[in-house]
C-alpha atoms as a PDB file:
ATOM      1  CA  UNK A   1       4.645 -41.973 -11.817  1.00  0.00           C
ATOM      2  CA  UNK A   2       7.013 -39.004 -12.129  1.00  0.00           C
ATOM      3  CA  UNK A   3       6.157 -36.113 -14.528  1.00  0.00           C
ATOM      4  CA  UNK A   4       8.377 -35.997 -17.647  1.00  0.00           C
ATOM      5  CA  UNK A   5      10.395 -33.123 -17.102  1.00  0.00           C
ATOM      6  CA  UNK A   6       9.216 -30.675 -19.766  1.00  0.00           C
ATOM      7  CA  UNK A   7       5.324 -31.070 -18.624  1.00  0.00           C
ATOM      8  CA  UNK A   8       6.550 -30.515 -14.950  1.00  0.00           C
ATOM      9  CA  UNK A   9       8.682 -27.268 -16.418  1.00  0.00           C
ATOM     10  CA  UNK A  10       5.490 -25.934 -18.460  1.00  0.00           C
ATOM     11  CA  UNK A  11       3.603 -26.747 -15.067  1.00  0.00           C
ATOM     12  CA  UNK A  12       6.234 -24.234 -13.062  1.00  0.00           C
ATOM     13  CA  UNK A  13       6.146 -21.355 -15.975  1.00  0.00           C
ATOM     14  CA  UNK A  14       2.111 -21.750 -15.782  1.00  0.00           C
ATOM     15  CA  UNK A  15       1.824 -21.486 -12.157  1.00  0.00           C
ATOM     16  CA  UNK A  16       4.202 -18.492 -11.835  1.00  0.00           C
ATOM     17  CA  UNK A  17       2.606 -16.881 -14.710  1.00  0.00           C
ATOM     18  CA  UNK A  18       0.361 -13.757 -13.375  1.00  0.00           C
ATOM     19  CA  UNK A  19      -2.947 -13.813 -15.072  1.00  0.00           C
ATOM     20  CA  UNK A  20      -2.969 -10.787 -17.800  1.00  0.00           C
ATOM     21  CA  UNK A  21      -5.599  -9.038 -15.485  1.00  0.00           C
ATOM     22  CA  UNK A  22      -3.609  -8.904 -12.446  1.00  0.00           C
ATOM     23  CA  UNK A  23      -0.653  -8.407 -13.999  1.00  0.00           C
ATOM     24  CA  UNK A  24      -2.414  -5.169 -15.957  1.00  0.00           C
ATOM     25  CA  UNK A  25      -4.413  -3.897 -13.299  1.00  0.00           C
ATOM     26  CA  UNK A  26      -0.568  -3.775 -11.367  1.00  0.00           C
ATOM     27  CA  UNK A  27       0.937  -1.576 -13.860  1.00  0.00           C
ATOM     28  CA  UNK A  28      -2.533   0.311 -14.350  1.00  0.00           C
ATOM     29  CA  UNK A  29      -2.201   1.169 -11.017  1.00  0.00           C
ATOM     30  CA  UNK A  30       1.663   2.249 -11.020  1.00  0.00           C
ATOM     31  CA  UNK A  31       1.008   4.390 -14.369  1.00  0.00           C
ATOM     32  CA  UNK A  32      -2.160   6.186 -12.488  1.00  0.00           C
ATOM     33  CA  UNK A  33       0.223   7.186  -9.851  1.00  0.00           C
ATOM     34  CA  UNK A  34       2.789   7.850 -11.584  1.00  0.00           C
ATOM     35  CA  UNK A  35       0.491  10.339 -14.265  1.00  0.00           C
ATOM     36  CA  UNK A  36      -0.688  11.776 -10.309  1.00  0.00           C
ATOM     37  CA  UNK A  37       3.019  12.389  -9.916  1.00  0.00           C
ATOM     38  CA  UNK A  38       3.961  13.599 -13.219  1.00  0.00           C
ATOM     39  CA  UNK A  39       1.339  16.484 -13.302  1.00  0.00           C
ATOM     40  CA  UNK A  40       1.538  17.122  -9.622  1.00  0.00           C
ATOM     41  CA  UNK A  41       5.375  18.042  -9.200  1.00  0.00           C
ATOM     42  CA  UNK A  42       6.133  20.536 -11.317  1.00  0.00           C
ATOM     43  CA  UNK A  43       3.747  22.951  -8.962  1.00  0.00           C
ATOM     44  CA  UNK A  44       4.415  21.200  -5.852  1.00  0.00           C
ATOM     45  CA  UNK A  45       8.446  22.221  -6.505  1.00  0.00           C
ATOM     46  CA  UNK A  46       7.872  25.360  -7.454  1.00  0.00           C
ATOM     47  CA  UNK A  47       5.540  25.874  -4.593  1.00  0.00           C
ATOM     48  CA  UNK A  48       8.610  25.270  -1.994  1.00  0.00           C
ATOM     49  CA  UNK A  49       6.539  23.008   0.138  1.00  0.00           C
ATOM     50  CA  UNK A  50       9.510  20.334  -0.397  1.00  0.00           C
ATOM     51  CA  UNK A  51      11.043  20.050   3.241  1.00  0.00           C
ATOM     52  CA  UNK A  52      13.716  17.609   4.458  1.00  0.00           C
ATOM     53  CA  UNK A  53      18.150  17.586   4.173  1.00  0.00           C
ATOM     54  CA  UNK A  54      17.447  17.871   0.687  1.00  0.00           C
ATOM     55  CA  UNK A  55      14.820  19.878  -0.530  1.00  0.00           C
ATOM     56  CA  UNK A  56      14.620  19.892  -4.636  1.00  0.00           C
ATOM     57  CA  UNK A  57      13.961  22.823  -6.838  1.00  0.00           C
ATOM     58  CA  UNK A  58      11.874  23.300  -9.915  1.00  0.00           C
ATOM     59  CA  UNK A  59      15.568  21.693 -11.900  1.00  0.00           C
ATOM     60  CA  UNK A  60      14.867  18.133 -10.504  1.00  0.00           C
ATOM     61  CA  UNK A  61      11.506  18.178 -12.519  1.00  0.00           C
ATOM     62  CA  UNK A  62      12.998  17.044 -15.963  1.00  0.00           C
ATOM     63  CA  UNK A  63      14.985  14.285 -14.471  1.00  0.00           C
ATOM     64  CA  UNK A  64      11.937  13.016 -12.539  1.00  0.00           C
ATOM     65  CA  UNK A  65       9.491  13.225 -15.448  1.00  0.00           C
ATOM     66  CA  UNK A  66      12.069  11.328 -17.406  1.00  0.00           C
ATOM     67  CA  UNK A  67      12.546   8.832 -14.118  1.00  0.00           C
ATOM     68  CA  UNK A  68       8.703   8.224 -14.184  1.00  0.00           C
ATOM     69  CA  UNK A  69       8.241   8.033 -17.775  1.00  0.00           C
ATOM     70  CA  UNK A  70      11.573   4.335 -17.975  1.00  0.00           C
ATOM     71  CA  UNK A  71       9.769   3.131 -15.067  1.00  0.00           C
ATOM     72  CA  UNK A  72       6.067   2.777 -16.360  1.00  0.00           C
ATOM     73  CA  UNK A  73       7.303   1.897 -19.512  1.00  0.00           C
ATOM     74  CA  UNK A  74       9.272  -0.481 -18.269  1.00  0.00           C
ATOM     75  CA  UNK A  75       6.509  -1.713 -15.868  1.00  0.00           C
ATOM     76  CA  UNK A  76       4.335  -2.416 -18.860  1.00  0.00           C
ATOM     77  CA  UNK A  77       6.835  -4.230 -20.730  1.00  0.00           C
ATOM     78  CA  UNK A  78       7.391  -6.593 -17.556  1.00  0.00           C
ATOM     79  CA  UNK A  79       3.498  -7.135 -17.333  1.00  0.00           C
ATOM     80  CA  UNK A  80       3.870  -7.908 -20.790  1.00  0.00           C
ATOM     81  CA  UNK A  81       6.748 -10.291 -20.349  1.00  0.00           C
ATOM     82  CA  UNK A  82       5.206 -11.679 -17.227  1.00  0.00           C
ATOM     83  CA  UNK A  83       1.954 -12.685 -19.070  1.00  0.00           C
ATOM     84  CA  UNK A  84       3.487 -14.452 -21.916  1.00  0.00           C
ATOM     85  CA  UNK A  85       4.890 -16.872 -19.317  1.00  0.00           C
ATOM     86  CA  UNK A  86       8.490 -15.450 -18.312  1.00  0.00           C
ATOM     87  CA  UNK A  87       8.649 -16.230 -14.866  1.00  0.00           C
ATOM     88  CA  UNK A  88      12.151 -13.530 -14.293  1.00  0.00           C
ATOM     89  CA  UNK A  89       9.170 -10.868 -15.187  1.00  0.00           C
ATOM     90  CA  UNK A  90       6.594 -12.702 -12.639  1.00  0.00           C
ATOM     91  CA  UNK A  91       9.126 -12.020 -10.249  1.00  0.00           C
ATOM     92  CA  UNK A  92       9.924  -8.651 -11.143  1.00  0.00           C
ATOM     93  CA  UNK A  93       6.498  -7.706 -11.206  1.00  0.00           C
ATOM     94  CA  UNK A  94       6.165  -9.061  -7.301  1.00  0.00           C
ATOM     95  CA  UNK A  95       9.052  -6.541  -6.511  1.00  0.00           C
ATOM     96  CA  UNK A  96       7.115  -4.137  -8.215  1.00  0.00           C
ATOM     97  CA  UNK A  97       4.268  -4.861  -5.621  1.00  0.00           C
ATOM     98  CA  UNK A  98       6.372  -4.615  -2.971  1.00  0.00           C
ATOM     99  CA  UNK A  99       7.910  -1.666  -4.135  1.00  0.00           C
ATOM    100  CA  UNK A 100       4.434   0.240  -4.335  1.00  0.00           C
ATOM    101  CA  UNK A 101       3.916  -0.571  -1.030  1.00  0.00           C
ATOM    102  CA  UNK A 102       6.633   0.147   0.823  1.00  0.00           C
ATOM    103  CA  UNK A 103       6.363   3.515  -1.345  1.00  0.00           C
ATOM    104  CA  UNK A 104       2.827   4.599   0.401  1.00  0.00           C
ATOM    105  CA  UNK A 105       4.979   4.334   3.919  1.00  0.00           C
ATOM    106  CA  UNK A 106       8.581   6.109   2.247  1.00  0.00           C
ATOM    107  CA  UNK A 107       7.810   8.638   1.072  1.00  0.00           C
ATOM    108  CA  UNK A 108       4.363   9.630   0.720  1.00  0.00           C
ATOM    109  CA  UNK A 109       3.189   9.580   3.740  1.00  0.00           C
ATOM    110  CA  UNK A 110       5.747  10.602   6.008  1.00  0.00           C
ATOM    111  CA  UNK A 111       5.833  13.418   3.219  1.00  0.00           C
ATOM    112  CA  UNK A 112       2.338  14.588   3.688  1.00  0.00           C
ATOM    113  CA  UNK A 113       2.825  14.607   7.287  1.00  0.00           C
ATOM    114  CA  UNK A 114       6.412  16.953   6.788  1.00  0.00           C
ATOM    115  CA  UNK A 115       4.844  19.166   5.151  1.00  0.00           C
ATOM    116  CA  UNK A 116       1.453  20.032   6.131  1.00  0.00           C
ATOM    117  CA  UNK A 117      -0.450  18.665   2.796  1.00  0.00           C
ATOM    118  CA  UNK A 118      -0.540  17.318  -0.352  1.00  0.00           C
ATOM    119  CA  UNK A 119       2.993  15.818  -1.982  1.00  0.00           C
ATOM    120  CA  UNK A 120       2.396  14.444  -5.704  1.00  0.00           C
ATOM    121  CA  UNK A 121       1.444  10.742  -5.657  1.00  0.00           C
ATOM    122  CA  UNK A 122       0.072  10.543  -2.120  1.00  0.00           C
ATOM    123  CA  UNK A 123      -3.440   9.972  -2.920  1.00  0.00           C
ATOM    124  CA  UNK A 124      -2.630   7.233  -5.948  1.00  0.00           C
ATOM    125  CA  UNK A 125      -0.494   5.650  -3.744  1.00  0.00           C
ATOM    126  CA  UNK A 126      -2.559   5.178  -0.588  1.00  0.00           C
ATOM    127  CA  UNK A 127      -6.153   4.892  -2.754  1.00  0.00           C
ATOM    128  CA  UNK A 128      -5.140   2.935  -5.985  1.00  0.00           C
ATOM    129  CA  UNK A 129      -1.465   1.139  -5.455  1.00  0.00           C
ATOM    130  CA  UNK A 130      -1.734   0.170  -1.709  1.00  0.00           C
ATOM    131  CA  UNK A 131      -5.142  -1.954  -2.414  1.00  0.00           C
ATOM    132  CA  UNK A 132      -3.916  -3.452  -5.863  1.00  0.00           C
ATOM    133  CA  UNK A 133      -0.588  -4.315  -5.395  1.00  0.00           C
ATOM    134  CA  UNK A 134      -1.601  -5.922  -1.689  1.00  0.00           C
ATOM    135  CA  UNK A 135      -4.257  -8.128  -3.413  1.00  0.00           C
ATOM    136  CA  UNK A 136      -1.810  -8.575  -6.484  1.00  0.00           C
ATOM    137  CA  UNK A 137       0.715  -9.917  -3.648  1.00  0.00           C
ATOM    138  CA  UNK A 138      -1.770 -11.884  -1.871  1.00  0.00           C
ATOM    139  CA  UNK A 139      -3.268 -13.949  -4.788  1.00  0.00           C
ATOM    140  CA  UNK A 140       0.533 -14.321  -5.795  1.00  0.00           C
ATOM    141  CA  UNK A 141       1.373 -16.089  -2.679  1.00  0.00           C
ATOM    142  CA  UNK A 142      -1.748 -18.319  -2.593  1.00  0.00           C
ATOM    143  CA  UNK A 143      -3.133 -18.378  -5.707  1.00  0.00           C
ATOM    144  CA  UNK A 144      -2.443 -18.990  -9.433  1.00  0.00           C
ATOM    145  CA  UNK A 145       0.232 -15.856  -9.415  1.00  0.00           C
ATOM    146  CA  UNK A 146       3.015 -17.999  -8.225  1.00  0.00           C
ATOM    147  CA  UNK A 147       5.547 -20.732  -7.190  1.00  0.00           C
ATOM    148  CA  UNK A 148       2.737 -22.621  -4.866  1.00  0.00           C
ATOM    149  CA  UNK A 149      -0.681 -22.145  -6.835  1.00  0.00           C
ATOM    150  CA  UNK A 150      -3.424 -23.847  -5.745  1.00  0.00           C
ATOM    151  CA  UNK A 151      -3.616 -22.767  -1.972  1.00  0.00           C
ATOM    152  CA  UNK A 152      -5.953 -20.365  -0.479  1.00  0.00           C
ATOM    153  CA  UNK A 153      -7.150 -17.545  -2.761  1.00  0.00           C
ATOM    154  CA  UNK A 154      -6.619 -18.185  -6.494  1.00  0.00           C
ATOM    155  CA  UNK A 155      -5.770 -15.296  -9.182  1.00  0.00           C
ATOM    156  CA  UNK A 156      -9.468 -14.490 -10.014  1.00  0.00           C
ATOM    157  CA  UNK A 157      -9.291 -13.375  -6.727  1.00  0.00           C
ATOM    158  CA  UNK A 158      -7.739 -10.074  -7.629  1.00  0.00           C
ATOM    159  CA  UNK A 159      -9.422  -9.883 -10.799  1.00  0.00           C
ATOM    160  CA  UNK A 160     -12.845  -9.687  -8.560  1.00  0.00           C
ATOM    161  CA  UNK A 161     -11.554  -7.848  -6.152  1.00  0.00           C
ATOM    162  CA  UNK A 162     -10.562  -5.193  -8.845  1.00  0.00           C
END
């Protein structure tokens, strides 16, 4: 018969729950590259290497640090949302994903090719947040990570894979 509707509700929240290593290992990721980042820009500004219609100076590195700094603390407060069953911080977290990697392709990069070299965050992003947050998207799609669990590869997926 049909489910009663608060089973079928806990059911939803459940399924679009991330499991707490997935969820971690996604914010892990984003606060490696974002520490990469952090320590990397203050030379990399200074050094003038920034090229483009707006090149920043050494004065954009307080506002950046403080950038980075609300967004991995924010990240781990979603992953901590997102694992005690909210499924508006599940969803965030996916953006998240798709955020880090459409990041590796605008700007990093493009920005290493600009310039010559190294721009801060290019080898976190392309080594440590294109790999997680792809399988952190893929086991959300067919696994236990989302609206749809049960089909194809299942959460522990990216727990293994990690």
């Amino acid at each position: 018969g049909p489910r009663p509707p608060a089973r079928a509700s806990r059911e939803r929240a459940k399924a679009a729950r991330p499991s707490a290593a997935a969820a971690w290992a996604l914010v892990g990721a984003l606060t490696v590259h974002n520490a990469e980042e952090a320590l990397t820009m203050g030379p990399f500004l200074r050094s003038g290497a920034a090229v483009g219609p707006v090149a920043p100076g050494p004065d954009l590195l307080v506002p950046f640090l403080v950038a980075v700094t609300v967004v991995t603390v924010g990240a781990w407060a979603l992953a901590a949302a997102a694992t005690a069953g909210r499924r508006w911080a599940g969803d965030a977290l996916a953006v998240l994903a798709v955020v880090m990697v459409v990041n590796v392709a605008v700007p990093h990069v493009p920005g290493a090719l600009l310039t010559g070299g190294y721009v801060p965050g290019v080898v976190s992003a392309v080594v440590v947040n294109l790999p997680i947050a792809v399988l952190y998207l893929r086991a959300r799609r067919h696994g236990g990570d989302g609206p749809g669990a049960g089909r194809g590869a299942r959460a522990q997926d990216v727990e293994t894979s990690l």
